[in-house]
N, C-alpha and C. Protein backbone atom coordinates (compact mmCIF):
# COMPACT_ATOMS: atom_id res chain seq x y z
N UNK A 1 26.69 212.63 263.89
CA UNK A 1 26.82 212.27 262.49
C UNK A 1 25.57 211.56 262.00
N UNK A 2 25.04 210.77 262.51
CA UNK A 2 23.98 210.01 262.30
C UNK A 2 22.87 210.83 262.25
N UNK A 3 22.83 211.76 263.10
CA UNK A 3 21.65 212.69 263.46
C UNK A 3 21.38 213.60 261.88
N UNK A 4 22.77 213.88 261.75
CA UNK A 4 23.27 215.22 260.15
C UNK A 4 22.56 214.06 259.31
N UNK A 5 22.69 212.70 259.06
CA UNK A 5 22.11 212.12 258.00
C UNK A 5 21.18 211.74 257.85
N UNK A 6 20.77 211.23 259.17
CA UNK A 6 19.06 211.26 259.19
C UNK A 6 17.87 212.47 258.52
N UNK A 7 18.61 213.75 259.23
CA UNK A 7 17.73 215.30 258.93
C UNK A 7 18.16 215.31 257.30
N UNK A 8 18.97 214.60 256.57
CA UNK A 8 19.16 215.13 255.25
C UNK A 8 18.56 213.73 254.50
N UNK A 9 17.31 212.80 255.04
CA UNK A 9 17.22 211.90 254.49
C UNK A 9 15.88 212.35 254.71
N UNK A 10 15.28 212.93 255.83
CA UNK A 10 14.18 212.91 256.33
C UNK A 10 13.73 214.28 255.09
N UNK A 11 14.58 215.29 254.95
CA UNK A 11 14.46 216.35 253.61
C UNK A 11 14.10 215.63 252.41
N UNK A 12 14.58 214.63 252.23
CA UNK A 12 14.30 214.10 250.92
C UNK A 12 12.54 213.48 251.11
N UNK A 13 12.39 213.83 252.03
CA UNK A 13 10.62 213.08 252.12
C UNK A 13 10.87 211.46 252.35
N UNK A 14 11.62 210.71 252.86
CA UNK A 14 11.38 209.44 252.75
C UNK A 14 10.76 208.79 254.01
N UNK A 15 10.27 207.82 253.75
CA UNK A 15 9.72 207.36 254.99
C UNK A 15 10.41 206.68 255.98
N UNK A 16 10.04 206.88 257.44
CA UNK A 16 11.04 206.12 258.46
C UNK A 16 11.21 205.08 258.07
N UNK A 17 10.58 204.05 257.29
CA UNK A 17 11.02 202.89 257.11
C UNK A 17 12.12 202.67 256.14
N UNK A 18 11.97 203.63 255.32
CA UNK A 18 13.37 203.62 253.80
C UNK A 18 14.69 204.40 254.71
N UNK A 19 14.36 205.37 255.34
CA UNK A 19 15.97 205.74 256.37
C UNK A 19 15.95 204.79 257.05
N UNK A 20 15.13 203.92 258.14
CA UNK A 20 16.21 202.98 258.80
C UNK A 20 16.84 201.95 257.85
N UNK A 21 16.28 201.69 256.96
CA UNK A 21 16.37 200.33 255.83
C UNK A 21 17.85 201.11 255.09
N UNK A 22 18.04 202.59 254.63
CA UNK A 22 18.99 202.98 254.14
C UNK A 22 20.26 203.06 254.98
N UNK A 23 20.09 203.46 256.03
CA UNK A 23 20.92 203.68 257.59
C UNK A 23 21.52 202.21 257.59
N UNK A 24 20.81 201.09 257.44
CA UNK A 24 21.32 199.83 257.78
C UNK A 24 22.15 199.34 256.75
N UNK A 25 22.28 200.16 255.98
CA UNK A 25 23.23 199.51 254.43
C UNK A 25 24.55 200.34 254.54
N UNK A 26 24.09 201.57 255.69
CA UNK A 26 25.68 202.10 255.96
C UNK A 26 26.78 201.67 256.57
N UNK A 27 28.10 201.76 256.25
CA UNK A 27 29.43 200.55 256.86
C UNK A 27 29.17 201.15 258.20
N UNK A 28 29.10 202.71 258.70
CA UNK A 28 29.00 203.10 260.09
C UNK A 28 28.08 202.66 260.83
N UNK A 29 26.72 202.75 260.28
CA UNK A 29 25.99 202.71 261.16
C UNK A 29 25.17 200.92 261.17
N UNK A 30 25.13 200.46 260.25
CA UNK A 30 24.76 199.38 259.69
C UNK A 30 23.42 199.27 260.92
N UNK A 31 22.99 197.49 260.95
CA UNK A 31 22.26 197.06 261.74
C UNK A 31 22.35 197.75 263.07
N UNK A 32 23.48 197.60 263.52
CA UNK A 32 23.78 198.11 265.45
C UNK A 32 23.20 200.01 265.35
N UNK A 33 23.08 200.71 264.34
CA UNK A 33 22.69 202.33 264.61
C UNK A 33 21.09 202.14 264.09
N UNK A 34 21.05 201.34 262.97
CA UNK A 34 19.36 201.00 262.44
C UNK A 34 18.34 201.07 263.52
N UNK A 35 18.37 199.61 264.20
CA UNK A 35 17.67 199.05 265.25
C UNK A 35 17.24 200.21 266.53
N UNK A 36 17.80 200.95 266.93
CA UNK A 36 17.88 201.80 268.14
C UNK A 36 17.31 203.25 267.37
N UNK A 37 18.26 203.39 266.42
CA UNK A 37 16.93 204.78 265.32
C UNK A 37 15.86 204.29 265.21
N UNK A 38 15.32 202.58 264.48
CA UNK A 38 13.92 202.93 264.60
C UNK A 38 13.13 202.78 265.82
N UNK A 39 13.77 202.07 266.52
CA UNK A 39 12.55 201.77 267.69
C UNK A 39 12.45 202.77 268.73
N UNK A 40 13.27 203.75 269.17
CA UNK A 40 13.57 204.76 269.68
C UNK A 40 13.14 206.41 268.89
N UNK A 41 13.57 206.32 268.44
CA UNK A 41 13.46 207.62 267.21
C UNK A 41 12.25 208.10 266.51
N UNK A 42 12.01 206.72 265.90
CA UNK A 42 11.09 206.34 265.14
C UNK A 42 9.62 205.68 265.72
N UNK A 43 10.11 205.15 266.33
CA UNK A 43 8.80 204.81 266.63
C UNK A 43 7.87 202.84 266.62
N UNK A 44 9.04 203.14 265.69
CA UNK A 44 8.70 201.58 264.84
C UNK A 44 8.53 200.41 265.37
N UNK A 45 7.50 199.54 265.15
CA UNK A 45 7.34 198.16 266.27
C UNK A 45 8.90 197.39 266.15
N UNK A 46 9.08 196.68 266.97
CA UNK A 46 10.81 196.61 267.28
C UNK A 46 11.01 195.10 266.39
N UNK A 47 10.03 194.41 265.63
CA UNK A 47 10.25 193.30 264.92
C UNK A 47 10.62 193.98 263.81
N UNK A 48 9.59 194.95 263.27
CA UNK A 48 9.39 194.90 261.96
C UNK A 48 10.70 195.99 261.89
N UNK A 49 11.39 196.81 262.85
CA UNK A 49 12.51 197.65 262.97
C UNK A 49 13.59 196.33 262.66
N UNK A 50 13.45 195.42 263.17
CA UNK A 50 14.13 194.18 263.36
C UNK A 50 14.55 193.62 262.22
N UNK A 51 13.72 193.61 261.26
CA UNK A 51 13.42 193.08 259.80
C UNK A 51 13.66 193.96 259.04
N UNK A 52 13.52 195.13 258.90
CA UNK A 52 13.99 196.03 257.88
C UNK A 52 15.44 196.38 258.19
N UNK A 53 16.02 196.40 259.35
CA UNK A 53 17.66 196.49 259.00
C UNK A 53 18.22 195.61 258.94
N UNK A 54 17.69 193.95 259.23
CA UNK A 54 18.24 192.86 258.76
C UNK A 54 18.54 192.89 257.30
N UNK A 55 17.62 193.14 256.63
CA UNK A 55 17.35 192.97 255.31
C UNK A 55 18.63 194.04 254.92
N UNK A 56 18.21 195.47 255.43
CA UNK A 56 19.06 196.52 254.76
C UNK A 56 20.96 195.85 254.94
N UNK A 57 20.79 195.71 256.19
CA UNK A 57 22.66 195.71 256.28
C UNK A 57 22.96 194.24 255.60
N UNK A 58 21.92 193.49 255.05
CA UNK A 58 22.56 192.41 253.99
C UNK A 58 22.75 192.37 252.69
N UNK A 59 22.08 194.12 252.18
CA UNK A 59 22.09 193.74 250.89
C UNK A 59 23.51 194.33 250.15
N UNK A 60 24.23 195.00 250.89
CA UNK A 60 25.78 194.85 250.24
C UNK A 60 26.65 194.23 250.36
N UNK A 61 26.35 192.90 250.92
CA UNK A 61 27.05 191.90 251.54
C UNK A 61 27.85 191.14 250.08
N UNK A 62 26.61 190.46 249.33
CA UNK A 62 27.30 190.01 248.16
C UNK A 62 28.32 190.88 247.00
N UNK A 63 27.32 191.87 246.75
CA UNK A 63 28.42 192.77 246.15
C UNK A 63 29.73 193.47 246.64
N UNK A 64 29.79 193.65 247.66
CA UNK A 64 31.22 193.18 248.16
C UNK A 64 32.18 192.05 248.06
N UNK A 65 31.54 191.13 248.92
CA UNK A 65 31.90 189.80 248.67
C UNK A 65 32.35 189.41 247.01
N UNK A 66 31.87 190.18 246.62
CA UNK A 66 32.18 189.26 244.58
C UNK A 66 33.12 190.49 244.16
N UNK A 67 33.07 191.45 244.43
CA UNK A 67 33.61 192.54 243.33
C UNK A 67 34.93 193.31 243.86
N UNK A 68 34.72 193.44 245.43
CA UNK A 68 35.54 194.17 246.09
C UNK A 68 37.30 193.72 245.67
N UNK A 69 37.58 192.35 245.44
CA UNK A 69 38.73 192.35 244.89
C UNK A 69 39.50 192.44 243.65
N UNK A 70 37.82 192.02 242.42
CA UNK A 70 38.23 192.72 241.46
C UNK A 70 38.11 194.45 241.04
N UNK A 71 37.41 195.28 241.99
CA UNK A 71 37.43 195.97 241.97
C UNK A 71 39.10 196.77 242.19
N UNK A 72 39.93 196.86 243.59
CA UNK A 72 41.18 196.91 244.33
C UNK A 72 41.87 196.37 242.81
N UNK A 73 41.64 195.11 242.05
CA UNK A 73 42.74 195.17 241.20
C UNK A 73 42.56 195.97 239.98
N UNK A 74 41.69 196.52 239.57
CA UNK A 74 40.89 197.10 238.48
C UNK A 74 41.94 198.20 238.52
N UNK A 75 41.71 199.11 240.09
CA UNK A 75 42.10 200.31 240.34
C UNK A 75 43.62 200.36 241.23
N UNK A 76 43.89 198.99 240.40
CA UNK A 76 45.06 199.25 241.81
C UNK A 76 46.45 200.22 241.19
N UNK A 77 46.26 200.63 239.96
CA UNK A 77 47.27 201.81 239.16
C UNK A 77 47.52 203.07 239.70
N UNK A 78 45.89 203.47 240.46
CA UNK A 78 45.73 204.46 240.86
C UNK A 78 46.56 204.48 242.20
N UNK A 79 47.23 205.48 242.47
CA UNK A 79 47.97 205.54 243.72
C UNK A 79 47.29 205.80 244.81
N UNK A 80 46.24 206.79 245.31
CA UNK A 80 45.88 206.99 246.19
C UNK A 80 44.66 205.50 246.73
N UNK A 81 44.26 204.79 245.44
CA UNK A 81 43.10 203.92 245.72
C UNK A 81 43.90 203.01 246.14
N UNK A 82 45.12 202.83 245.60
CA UNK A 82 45.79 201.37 245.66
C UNK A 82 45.99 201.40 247.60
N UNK A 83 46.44 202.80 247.82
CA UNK A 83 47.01 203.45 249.29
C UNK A 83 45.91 203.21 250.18
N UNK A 84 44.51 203.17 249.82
CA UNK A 84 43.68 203.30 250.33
C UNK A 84 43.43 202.02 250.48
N UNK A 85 43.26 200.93 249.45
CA UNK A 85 43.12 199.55 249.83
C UNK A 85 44.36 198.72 250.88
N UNK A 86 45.44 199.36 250.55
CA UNK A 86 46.74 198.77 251.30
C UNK A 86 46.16 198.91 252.87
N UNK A 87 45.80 200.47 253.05
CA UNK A 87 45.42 200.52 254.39
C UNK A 87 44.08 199.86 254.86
N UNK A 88 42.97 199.50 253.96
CA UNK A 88 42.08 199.01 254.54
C UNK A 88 42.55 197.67 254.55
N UNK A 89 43.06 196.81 254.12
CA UNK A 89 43.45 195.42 254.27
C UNK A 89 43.94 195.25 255.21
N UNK A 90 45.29 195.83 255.39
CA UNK A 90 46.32 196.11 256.65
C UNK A 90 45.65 195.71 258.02
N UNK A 91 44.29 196.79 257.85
CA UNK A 91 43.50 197.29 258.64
C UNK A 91 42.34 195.83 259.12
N UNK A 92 42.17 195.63 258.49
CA UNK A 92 41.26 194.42 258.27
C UNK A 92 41.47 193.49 258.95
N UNK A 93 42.59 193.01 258.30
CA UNK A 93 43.65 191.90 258.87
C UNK A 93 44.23 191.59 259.63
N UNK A 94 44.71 192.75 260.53
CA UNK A 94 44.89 193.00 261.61
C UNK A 94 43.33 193.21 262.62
N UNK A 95 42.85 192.99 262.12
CA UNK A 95 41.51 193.10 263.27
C UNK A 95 40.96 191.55 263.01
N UNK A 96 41.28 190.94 262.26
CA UNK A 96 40.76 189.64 262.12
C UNK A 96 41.53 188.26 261.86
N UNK A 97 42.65 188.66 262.45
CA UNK A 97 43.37 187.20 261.70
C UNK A 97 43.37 186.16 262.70
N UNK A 98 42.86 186.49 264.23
CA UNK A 98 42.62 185.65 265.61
C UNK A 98 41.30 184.96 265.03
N UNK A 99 40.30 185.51 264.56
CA UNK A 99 39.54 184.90 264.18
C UNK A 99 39.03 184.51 263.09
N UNK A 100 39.98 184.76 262.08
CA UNK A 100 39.39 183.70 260.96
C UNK A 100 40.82 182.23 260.96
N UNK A 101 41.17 182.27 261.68
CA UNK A 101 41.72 180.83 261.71
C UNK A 101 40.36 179.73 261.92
N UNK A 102 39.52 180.13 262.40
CA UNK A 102 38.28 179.41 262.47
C UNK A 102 37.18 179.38 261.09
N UNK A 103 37.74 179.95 260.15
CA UNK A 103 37.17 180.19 259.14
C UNK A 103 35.82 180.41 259.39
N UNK A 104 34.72 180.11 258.14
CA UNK A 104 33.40 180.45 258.28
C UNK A 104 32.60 180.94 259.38
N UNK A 105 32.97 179.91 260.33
CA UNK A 105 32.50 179.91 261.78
C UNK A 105 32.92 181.06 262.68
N UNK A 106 34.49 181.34 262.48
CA UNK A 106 34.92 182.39 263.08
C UNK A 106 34.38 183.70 262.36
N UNK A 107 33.97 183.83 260.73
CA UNK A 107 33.69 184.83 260.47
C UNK A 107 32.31 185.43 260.92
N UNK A 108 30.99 184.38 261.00
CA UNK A 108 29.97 184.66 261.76
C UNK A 108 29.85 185.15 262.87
N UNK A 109 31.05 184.70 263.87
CA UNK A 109 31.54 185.11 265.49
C UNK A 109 31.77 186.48 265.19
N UNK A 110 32.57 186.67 264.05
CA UNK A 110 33.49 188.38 264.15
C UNK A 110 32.21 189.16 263.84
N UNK A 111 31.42 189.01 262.86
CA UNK A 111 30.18 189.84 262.14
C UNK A 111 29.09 190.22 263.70
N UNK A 112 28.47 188.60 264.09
CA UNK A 112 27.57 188.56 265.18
C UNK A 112 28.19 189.87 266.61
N UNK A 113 29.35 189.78 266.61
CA UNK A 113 29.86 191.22 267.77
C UNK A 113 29.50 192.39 267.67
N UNK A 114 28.52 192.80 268.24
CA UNK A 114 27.86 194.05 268.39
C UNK A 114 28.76 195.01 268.89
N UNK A 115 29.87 195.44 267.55
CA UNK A 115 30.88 196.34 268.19
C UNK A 115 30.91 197.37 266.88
N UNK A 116 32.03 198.18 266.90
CA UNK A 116 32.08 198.96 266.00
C UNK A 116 33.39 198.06 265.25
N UNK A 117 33.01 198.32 263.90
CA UNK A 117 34.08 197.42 262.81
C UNK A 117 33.86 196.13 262.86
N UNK A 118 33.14 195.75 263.52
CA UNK A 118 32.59 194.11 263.44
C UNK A 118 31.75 193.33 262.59
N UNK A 119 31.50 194.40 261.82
CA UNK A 119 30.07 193.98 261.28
C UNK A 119 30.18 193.64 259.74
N UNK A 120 29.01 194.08 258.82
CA UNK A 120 28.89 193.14 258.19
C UNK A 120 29.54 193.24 256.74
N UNK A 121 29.99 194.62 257.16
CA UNK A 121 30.94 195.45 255.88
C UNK A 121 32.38 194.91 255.89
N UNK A 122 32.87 195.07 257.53
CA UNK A 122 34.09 194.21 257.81
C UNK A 122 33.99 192.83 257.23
N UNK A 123 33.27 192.39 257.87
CA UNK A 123 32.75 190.67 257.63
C UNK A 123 32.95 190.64 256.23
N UNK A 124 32.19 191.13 255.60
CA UNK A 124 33.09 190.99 254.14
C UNK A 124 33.82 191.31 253.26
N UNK A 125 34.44 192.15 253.86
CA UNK A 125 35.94 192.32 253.56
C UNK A 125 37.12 191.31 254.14
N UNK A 126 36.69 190.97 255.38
CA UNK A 126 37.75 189.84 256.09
C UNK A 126 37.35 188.69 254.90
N UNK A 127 36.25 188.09 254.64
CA UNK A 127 35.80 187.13 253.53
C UNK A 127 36.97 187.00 252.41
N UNK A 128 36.78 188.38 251.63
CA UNK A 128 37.75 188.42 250.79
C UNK A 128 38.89 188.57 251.12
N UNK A 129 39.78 188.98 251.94
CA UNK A 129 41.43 188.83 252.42
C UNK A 129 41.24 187.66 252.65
N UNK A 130 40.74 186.80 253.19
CA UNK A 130 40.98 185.28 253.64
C UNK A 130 40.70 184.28 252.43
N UNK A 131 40.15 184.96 251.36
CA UNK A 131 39.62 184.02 250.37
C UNK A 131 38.22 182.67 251.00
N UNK A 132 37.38 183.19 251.99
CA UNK A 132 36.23 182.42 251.77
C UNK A 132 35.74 182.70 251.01
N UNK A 133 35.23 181.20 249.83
CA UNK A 133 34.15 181.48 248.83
C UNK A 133 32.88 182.11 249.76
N UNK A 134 32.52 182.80 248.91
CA UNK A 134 30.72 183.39 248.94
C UNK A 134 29.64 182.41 249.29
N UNK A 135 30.20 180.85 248.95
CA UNK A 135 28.75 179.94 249.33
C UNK A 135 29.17 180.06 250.60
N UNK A 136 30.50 179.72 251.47
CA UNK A 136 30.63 179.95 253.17
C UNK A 136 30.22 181.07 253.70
N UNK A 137 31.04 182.44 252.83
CA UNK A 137 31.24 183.71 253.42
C UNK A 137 29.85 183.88 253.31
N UNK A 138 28.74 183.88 252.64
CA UNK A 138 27.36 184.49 252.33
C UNK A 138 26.92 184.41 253.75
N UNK A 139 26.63 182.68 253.66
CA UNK A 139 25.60 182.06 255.08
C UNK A 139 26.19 182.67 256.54
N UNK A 140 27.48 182.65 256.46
CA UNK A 140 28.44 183.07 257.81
C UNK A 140 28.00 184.38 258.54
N UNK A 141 27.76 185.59 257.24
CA UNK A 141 27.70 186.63 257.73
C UNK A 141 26.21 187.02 257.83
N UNK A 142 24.98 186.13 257.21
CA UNK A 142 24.07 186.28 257.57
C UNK A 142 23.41 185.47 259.15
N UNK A 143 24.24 184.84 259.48
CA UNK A 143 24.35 184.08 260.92
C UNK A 143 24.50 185.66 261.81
N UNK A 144 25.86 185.83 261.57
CA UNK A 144 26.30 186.94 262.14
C UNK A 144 25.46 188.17 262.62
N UNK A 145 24.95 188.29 260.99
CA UNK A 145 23.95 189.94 261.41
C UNK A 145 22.55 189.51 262.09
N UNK A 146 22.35 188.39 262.20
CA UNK A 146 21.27 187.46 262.40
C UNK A 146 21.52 187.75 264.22
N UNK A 147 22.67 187.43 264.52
CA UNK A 147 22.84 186.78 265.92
C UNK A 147 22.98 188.59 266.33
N UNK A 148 24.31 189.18 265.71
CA UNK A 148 24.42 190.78 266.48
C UNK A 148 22.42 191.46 266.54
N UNK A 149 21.80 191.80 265.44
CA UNK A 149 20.45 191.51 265.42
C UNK A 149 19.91 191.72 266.67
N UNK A 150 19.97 190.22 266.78
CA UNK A 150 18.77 189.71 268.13
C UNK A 150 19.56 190.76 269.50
N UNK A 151 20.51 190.70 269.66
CA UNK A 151 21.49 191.33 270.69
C UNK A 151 21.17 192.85 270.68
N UNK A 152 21.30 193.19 269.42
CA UNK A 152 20.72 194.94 269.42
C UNK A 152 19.46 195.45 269.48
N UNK A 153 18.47 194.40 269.52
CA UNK A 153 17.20 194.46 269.69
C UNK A 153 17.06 194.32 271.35
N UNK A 154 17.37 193.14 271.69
CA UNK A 154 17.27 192.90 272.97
C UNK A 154 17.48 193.96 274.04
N UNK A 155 18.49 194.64 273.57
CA UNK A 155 19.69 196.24 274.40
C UNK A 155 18.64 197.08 274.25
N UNK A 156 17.53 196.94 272.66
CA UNK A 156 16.59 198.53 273.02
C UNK A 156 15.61 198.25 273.50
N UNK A 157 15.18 196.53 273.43
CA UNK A 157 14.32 196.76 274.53
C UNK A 157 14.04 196.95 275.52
N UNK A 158 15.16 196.53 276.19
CA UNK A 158 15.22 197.23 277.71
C UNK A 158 15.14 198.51 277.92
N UNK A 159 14.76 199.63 276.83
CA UNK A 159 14.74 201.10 277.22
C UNK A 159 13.62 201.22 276.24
């Protein structure tokens, strides 16, 4: 899957640095698929690979964080969206309610896990089901992608 979107990004003429930077803003692939496309794939010195999907997988962080629930209520008339948020919450919540009893702190822990659904799309979505304000939830999940980061860098450098 990653491969199908890369070859249809690489068509558009963009440069390795705007696909890993775009790759890292994806909920799938975010930081943890970025880091290993560029430094592997690409080619890319493993800081500056380092720095461009930091940057990328943070910049939908806030707009999530602010809109995502007025968004769900905007559309919540609609049946299939409303169905669709029921299940992503459900979904959510159940993957995070061990650890946001720790609030902020726990949400940085859940984001920083170099796993699949851990990251920074989850992270702020758990934000909003739990109701952390954005001044906690912001810093928390940039800890997070900060700490998973260093961890997914570290894994490609060893290869």
């Amino acid at each position: 899957m990653l491969d199908q979107f890369v070859e249809y990004l690489k068509n558009l003429h963009l440069t390795k640095e705007i696909i890993t930077f775009i790759v890292s803003m994806m909920p799938i692939f975010e930081l943890r698929g970025a880091i290993p496309l560029a430094v592997l794939h690409f080619k890319i010195p493993i800081v500056k690979a380092y720095i461009i999907s930091w940057v990328g997988n943070l910049v939908p962080v806030l707009p999530i964080i602010i809109f995502l629930e007025p968004i769900r209520k905007a559309l919540a008339h609609i049946k299939f969206i409303d169905k669709f948020f029921t299940w992503f919450y459900d979904r959510t919540y159940k993957k995070s309610r061990k650890v946001m009893k720790y609030g902020a702190i726990g949400l940085a822990l859940f984001v920083a896990i170099p796993l699949p659904v851990t990251g920074a799309w989850t992270g702020s979505a758990v934000a909003v089901l739990f109701n952390i304000k954005p001044r906690y939830a912001f810093p928390s999940i940039i800890l997070g992608v900060t700490i998973a980061g260093i961890v997914v860098t570290s894994l490609v450098a060893l290869f």
